[in-house]
Protein backbone atom coordinates (compact mmCIF):
# COMPACT_ATOMS: atom_id res chain seq x y z
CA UNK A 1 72.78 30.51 29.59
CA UNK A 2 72.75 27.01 28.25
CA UNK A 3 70.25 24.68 28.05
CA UNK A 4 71.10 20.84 27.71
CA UNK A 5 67.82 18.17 26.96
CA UNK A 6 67.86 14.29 27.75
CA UNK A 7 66.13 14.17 24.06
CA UNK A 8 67.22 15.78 20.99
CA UNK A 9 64.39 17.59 19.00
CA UNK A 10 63.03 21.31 18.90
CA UNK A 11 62.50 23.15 21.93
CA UNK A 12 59.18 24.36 23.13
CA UNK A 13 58.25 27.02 25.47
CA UNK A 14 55.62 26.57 28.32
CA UNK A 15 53.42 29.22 28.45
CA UNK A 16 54.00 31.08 32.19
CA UNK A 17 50.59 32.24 33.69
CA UNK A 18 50.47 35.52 34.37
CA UNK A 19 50.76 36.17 38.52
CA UNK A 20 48.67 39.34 37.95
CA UNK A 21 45.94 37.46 36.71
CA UNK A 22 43.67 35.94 39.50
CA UNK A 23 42.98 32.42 39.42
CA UNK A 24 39.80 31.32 36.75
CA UNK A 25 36.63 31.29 38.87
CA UNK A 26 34.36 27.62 38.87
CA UNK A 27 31.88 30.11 37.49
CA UNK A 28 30.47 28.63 33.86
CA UNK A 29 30.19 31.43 31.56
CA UNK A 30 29.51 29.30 28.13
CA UNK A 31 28.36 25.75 28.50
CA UNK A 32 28.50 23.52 25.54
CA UNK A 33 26.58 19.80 25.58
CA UNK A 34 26.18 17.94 22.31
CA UNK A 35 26.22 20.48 19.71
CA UNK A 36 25.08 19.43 16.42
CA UNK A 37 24.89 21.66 13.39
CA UNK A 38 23.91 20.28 9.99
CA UNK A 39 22.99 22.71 7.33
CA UNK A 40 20.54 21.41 4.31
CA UNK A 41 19.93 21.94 1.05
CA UNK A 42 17.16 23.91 -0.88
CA UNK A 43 15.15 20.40 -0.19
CA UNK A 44 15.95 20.01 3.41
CA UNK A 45 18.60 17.42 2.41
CA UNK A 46 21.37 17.19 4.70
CA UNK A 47 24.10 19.05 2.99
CA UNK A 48 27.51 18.98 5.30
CA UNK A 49 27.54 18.65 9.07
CA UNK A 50 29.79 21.38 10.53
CA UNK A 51 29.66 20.76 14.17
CA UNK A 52 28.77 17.23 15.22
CA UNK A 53 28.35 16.27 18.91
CA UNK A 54 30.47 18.62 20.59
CA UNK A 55 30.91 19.23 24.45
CA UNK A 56 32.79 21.60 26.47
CA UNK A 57 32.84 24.74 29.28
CA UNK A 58 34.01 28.03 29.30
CA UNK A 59 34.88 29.48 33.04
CA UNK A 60 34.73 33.09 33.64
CA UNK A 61 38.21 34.57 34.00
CA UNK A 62 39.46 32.00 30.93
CA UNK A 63 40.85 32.77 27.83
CA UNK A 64 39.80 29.69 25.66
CA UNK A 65 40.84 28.97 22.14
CA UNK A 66 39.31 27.33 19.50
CA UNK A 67 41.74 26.16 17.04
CA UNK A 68 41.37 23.71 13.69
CA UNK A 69 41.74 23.89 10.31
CA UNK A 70 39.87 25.83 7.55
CA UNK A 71 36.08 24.14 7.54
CA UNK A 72 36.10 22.05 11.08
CA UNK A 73 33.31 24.28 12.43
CA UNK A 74 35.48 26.96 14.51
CA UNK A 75 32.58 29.74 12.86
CA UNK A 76 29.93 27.70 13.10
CA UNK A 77 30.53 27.32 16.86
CA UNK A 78 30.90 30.99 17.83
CA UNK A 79 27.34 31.95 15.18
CA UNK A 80 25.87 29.00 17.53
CA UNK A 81 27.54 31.01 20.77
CA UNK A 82 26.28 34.39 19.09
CA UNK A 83 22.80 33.65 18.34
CA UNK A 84 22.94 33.94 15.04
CA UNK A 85 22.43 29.69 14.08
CA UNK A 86 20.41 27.72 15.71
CA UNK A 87 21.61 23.97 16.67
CA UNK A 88 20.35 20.99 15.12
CA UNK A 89 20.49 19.19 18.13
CA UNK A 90 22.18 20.01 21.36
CA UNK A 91 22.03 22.88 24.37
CA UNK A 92 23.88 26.11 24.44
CA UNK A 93 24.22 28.48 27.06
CA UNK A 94 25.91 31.69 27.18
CA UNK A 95 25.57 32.98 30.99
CA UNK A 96 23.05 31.00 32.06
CA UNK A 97 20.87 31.65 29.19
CA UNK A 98 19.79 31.07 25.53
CA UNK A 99 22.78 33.08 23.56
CA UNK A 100 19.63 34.78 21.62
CA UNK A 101 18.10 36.73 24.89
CA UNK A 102 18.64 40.35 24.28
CA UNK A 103 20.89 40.60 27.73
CA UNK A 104 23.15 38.43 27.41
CA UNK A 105 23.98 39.91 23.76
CA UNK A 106 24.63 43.02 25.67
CA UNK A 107 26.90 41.13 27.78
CA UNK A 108 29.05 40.24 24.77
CA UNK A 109 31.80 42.10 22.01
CA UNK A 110 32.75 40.16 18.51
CA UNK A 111 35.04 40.78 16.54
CA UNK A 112 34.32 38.84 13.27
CA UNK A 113 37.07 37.66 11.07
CA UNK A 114 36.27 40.62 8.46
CA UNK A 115 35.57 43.81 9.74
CA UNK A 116 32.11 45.58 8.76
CA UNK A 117 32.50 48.93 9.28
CA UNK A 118 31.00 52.16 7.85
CA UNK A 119 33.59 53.26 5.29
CA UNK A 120 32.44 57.18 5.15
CA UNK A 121 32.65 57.29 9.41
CA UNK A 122 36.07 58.27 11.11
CA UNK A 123 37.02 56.26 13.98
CA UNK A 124 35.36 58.30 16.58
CA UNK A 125 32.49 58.54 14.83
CA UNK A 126 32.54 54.80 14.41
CA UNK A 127 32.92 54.59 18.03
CA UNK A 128 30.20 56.93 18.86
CA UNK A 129 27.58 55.20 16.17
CA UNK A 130 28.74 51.42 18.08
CA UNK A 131 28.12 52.86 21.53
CA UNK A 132 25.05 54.51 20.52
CA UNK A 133 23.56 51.22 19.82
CA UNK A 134 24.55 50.05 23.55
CA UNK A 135 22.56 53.08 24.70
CA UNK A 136 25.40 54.85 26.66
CA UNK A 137 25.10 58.00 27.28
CA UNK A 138 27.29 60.80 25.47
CA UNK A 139 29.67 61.84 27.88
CA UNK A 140 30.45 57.41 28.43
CA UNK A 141 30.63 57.51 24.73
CA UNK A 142 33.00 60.03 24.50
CA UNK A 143 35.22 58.73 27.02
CA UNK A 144 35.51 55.39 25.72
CA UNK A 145 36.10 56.39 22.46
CA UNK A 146 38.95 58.48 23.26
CA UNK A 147 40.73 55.83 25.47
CA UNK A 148 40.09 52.99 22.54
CA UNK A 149 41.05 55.16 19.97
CA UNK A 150 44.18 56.11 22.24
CA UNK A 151 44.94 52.44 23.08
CA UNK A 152 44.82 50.50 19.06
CA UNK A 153 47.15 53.72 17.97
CA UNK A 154 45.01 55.22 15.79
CA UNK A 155 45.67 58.92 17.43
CA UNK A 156 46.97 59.79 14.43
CA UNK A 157 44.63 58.94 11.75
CA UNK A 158 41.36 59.84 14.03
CA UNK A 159 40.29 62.50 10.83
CA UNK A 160 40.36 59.59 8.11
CA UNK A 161 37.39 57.77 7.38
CA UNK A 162 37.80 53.72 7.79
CA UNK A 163 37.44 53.12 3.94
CA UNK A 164 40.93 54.68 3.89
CA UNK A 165 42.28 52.20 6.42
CA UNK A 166 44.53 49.45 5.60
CA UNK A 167 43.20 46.25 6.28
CA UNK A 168 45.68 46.18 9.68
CA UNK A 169 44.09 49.85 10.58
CA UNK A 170 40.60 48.49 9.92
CA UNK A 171 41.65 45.43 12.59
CA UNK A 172 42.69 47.92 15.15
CA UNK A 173 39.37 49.84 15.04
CA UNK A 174 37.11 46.53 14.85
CA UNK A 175 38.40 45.39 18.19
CA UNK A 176 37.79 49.03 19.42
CA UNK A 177 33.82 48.29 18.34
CA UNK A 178 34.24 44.90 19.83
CA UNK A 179 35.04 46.56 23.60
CA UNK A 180 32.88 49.94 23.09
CA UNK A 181 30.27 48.10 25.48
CA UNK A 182 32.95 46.69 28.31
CA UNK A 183 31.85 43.56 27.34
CA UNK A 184 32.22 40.47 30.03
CA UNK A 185 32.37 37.73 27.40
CA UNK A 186 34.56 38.53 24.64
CA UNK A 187 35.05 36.33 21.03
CA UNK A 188 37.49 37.02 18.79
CA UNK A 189 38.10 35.43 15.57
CA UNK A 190 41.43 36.10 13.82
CA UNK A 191 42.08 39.45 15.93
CA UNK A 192 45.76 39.45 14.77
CA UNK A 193 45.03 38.90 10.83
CA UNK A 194 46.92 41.92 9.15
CA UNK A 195 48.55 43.43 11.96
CA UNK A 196 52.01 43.83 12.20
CA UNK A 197 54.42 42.39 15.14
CA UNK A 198 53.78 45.21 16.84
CA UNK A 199 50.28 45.04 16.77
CA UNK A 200 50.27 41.55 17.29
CA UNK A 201 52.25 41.91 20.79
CA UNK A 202 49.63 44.42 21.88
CA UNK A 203 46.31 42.60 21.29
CA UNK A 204 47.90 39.68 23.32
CA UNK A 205 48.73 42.33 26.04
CA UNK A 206 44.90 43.11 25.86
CA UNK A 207 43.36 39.70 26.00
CA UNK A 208 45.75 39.31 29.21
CA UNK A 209 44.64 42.84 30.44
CA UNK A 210 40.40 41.89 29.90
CA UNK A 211 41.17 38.13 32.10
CA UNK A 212 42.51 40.03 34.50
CA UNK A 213 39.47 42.17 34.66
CA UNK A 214 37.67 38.69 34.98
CA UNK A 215 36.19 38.75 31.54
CA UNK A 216 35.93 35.85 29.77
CA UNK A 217 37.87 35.44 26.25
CA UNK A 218 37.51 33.31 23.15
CA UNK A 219 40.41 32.88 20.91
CA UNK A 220 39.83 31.66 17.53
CA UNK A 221 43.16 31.99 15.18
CA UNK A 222 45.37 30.29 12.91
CA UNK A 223 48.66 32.00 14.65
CA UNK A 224 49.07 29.23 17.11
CA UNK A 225 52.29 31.40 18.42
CA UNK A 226 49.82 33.35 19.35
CA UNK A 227 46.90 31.01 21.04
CA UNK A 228 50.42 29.23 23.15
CA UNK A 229 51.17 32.81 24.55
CA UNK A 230 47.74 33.65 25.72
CA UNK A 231 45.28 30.64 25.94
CA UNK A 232 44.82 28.79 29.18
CA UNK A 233 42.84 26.09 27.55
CA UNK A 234 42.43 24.99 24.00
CA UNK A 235 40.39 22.65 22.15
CA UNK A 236 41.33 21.29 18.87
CA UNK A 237 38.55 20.99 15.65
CA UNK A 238 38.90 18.61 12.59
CA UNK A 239 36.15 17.48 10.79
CA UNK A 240 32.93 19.08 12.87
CA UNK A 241 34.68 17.17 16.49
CA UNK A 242 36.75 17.94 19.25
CA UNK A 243 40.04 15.94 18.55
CA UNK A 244 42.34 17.27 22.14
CA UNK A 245 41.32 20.03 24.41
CA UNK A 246 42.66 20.65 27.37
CA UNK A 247 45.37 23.27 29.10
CA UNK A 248 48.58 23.93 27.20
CA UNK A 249 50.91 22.06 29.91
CA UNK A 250 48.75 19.46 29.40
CA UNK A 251 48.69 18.54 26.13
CA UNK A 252 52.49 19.88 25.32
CA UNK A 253 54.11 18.41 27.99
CA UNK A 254 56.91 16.20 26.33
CA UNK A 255 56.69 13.30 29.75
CA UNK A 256 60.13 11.74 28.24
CA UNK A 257 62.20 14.44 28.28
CA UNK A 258 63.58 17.31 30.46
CA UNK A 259 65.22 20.41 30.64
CA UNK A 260 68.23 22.00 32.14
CA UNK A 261 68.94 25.55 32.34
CA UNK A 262 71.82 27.00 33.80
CA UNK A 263 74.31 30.18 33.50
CA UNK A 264 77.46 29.59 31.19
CA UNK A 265 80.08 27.41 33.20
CA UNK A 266 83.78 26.80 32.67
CA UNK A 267 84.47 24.16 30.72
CA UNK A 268 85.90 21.81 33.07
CA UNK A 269 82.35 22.18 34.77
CA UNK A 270 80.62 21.53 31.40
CA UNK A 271 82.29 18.74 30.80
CA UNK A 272 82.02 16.98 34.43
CA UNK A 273 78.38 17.78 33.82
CA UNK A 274 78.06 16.18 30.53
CA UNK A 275 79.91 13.25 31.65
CA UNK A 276 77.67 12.71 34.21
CA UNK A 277 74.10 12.82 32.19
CA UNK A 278 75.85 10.64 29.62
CA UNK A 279 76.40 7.51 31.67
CA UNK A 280 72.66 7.67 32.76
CA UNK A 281 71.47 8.86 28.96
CA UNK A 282 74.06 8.14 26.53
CA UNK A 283 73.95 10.11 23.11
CA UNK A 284 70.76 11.24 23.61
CA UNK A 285 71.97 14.42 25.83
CA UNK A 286 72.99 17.62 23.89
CA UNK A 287 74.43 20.86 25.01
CA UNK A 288 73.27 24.00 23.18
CA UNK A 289 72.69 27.82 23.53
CA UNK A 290 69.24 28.96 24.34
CA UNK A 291 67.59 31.50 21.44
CA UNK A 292 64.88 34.01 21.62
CA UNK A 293 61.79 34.25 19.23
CA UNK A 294 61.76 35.99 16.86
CA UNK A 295 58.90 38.18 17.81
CA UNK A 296 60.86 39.12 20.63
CA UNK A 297 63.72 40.46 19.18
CA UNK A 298 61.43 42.46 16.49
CA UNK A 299 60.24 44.02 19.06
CA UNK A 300 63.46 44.91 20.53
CA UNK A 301 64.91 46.24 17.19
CA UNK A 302 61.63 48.53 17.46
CA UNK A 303 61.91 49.43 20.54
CA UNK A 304 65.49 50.55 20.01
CA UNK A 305 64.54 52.52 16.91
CA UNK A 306 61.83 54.61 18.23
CA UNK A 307 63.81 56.34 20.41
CA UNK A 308 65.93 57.77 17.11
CA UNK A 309 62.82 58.09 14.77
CA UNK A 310 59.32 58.69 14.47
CA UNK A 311 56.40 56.76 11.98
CA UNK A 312 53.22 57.99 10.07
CA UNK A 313 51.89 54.81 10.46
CA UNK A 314 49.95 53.26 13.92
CA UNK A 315 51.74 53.65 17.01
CA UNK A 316 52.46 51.23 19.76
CA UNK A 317 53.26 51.40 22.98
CA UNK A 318 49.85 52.49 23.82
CA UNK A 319 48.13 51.75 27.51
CA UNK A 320 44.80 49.97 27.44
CA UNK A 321 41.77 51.85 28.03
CA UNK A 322 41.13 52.83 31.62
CA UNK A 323 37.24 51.53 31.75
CA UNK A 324 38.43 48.37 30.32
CA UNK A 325 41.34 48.14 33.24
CA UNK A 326 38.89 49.09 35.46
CA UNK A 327 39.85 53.01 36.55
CA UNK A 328 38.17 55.56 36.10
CA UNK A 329 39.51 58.38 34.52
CA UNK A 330 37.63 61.64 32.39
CA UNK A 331 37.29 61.69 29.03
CA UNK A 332 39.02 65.18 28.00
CA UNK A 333 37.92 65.36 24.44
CA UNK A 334 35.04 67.61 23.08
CA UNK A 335 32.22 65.47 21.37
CA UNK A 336 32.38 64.47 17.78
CA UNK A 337 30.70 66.27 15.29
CA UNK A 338 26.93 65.05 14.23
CA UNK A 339 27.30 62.20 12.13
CA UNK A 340 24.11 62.77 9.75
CA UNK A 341 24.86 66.39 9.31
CA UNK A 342 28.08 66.29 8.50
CA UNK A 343 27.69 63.52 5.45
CA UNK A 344 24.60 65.35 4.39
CA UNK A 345 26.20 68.86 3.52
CA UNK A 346 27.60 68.89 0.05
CA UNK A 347 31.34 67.93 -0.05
CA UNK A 348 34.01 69.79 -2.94
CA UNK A 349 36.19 67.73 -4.73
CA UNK A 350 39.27 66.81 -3.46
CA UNK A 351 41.85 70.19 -3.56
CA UNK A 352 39.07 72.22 -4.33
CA UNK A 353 36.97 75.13 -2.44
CA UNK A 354 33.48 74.85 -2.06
CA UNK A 355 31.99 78.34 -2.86
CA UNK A 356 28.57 79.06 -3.37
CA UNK A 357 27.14 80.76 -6.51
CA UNK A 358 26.16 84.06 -6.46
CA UNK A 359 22.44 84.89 -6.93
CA UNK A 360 22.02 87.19 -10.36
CA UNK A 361 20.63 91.00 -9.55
CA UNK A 362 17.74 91.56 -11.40
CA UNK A 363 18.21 93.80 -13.97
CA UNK A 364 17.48 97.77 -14.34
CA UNK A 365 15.89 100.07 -16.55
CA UNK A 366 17.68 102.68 -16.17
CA UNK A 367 15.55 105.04 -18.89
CA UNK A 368 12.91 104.27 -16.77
CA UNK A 369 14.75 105.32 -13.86
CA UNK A 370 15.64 108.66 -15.31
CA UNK A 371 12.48 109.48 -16.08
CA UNK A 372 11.07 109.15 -13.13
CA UNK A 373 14.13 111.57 -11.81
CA UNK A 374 12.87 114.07 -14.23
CA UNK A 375 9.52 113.49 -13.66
CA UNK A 376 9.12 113.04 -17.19
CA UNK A 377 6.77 109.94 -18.86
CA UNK A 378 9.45 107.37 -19.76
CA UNK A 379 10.07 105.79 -23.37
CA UNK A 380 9.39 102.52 -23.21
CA UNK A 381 12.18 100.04 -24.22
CA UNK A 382 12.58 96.98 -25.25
CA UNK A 383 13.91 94.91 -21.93
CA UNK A 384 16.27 92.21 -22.70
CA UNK A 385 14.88 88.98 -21.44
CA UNK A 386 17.22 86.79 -19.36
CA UNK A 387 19.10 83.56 -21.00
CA UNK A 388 16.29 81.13 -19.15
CA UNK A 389 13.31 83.95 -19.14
CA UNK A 390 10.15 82.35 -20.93
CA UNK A 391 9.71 84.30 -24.34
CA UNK A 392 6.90 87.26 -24.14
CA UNK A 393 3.67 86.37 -24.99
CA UNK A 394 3.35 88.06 -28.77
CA UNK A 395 0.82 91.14 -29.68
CA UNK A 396 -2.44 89.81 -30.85
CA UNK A 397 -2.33 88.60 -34.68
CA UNK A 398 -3.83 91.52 -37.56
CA UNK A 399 -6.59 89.76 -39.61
CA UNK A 400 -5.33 88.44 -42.50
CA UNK A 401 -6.47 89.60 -46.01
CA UNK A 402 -8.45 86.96 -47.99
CA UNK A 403 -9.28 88.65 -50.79
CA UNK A 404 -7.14 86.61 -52.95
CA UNK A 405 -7.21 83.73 -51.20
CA UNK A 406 -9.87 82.15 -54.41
CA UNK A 407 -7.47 83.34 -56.88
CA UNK A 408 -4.87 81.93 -55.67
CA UNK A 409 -6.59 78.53 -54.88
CA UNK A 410 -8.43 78.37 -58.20
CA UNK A 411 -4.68 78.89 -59.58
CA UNK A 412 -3.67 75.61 -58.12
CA UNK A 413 -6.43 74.23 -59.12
CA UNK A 414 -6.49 75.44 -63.04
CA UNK A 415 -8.99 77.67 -62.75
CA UNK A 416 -9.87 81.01 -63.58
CA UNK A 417 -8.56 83.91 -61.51
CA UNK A 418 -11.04 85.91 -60.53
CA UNK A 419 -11.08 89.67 -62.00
């Protein structure tokens, strides 16, 4: 294939929609109208204004990113969204309604930029403790957490608890938390951060999976790879405002340039072709080879290689969860084991054998004993007492003679003895 331009400079790829996806409803999931967030000081000082005056909608069926530097109020915004800031000035709605109502938290997954996970829990367990909190009921617990644990890869690592995780693992299992609940609005906030390629490809094959379910997604990352391959629409932070939003055609449309694509042609062709968009735009036309991202032949390498070898690591290839599609398939996996129990019995040390200590048999007289075989009165004996017995209470003390006891003081004294 080669690809000649009318303008020399680095080639950029339009994002496709997905045809599987249907079309974004007019339905206004998040609504945004002059949000204003100052935070104060200890005095109640104006301090730094994260978010000043912003504006914009959310549709249901849209995956939305929020992009912008370190500090431009990309957090601030989704707290605001969460419930968990309140705006200085400003109106926020989150399906109709205040973002702190109860509901419409249920209505919603995060995944924060750090994970906060239970370190001593496996992933199931992690899973179980998450959906608990939704109130579903054990055998929807169980089935979800088998199909999320099935579809980040972490099949093989379900035993190890998430403090053993790599920060990539850890990633994998917080966007299982973030989903537990079949959310319809869903924010993420750096989902891809520590993941490999891999990893990477499949969390944008799972934001594409939830729109087509209709859900709603939030996108906030620094990968902007990422955001072009996914995001419909995109608005642009710096400094607390919105400098560009709009969709991706939109705003990386290149209007003085175009692009043509066509399979490779003789070279007598080439040239009649070249001659042709040369008269009309002179030096400016060039004739090259089209390339492939990277992240698209990584994944072919990979591809190629897992037929001829396996991994210890997290797997790929994985189908997303059947709730989260939308079928409805049984869970086939026995429940996990009770949480509380489990962390309260007493654990051995690592390559060790818990075994529990004997209790000591009291001990035996055994003159006693054959005594009372012969019928005969026994001899008493002296039983020995046991290493932590309390010492026998001694006989009661003989009277002491005193007779000398005034001799012996008038001695001391330089007396007389007494005769």
């Amino acid at each position: 294939m080669a690809t000649m331009q009318t303008h020399p400079g680095t080639e950029q790829s339009q994002p496709a929609r997905d045809t599987a996806r249907p079309p974004i409803s007019d339905e206004i999931v998040v609504r945004v109208a002059g949000l204003t967030k100052t935070f104060k000081d200890f005095w109640g000082r104006p301090k730094a204004r994260a978010v000043d005056n912003v504006d914009f909608e959310i549709r249901r069926g849209e995956i939305f990113g929020l992009l912008g530097p370190n500090g431009s109020g990309k957090s601030t915004t989704i707290k605001v969204l969460l419930g968990l800031l309140y705006p200085t000035k400003g109106h926020v709605t989150v399906f109709g309604q205040s973002p702190r109502d109860v509901k419409t938290k249920a209505r919603i997954g995060f995944l924060p930029e750090e994970s906060y996970l239970y370190k001593y829990l496996n992933p199931g367990e992690t899973l179980d403790f998450f959906g608990s909190i939704f109130q579903l009921d054990g055998n929807e617990r169980r089935k979800r957490t088998e199909q999320l644990i099935e579809m980040v890869g972490l099949n093989q690592a379900r035993s190890r608890t998430v403090g053993e995780f790599s920060k990539g693992m850890q990633r994998r299992i917080g966007i299982a938390q973030a989903l537990i609940n079949d959310p319809d609005l869903v924010i993420l906030d750096e989902p891809t951060a520590g993941l490999d390629p891999i990893g990477c490809r499949e969390v944008k094959d799972l934001i594409l999976a939830l729109a087509r379910r209709g859900k709603t997604v939030i996108l906030s990352s620094h990968l902007l790879a990422d955001v072009e391959d996914v995001c419909d629409r995109v608005v642009i932070y710096y400094g607390g405002r919105i400098q560009a939003q709009g969709t991706l055609r939109e705003l990386l449309a290149a209007p003085d340039q175009i692009r043509i694509t066509a399979p490779v042609l003789s070279r007598e062709v080439t040239e009649k072709a070249l001659a042709i968009l040369r008269s009309e735009g002179g030096d400016k036309v060039r004739l090259d080879n089209p390339t492939q991202n990277l992240e698209g032949y990584f994944l072919g390498v990979v591809e190629r290689a897992r037929a001829q070898a396996k991994t210890s690591g997290a797997t790929s290839g994985n189908r997303v969860a059947e709730f989260i599609r939308g079928g409805a398939v049984d869970a086939t996996s026995s429940q996990a084991d009770n949480v509380l129990e489990r962390l309260t019995k007493p654990q051995a040390a690592p390559g060790e054998v818990a075994v529990q200590s004997p209790v000591a048999a009291p001990s035996v007289d055994l003159s006693r004993l054959d005594a009372l075989k012969r019928q005969e009165p026994a001899v008493p004996s002296t039983p020995t007492p046991a290493p932590d017995a309390p010492a026998p209470a001694s006989a009661a003390p003989t009277p002491a003679d005193l007779s000398k006891a005034n001799d012996k003081l008038s001695g001391l004294l330089g007396g007389k003895k007494s005769s």
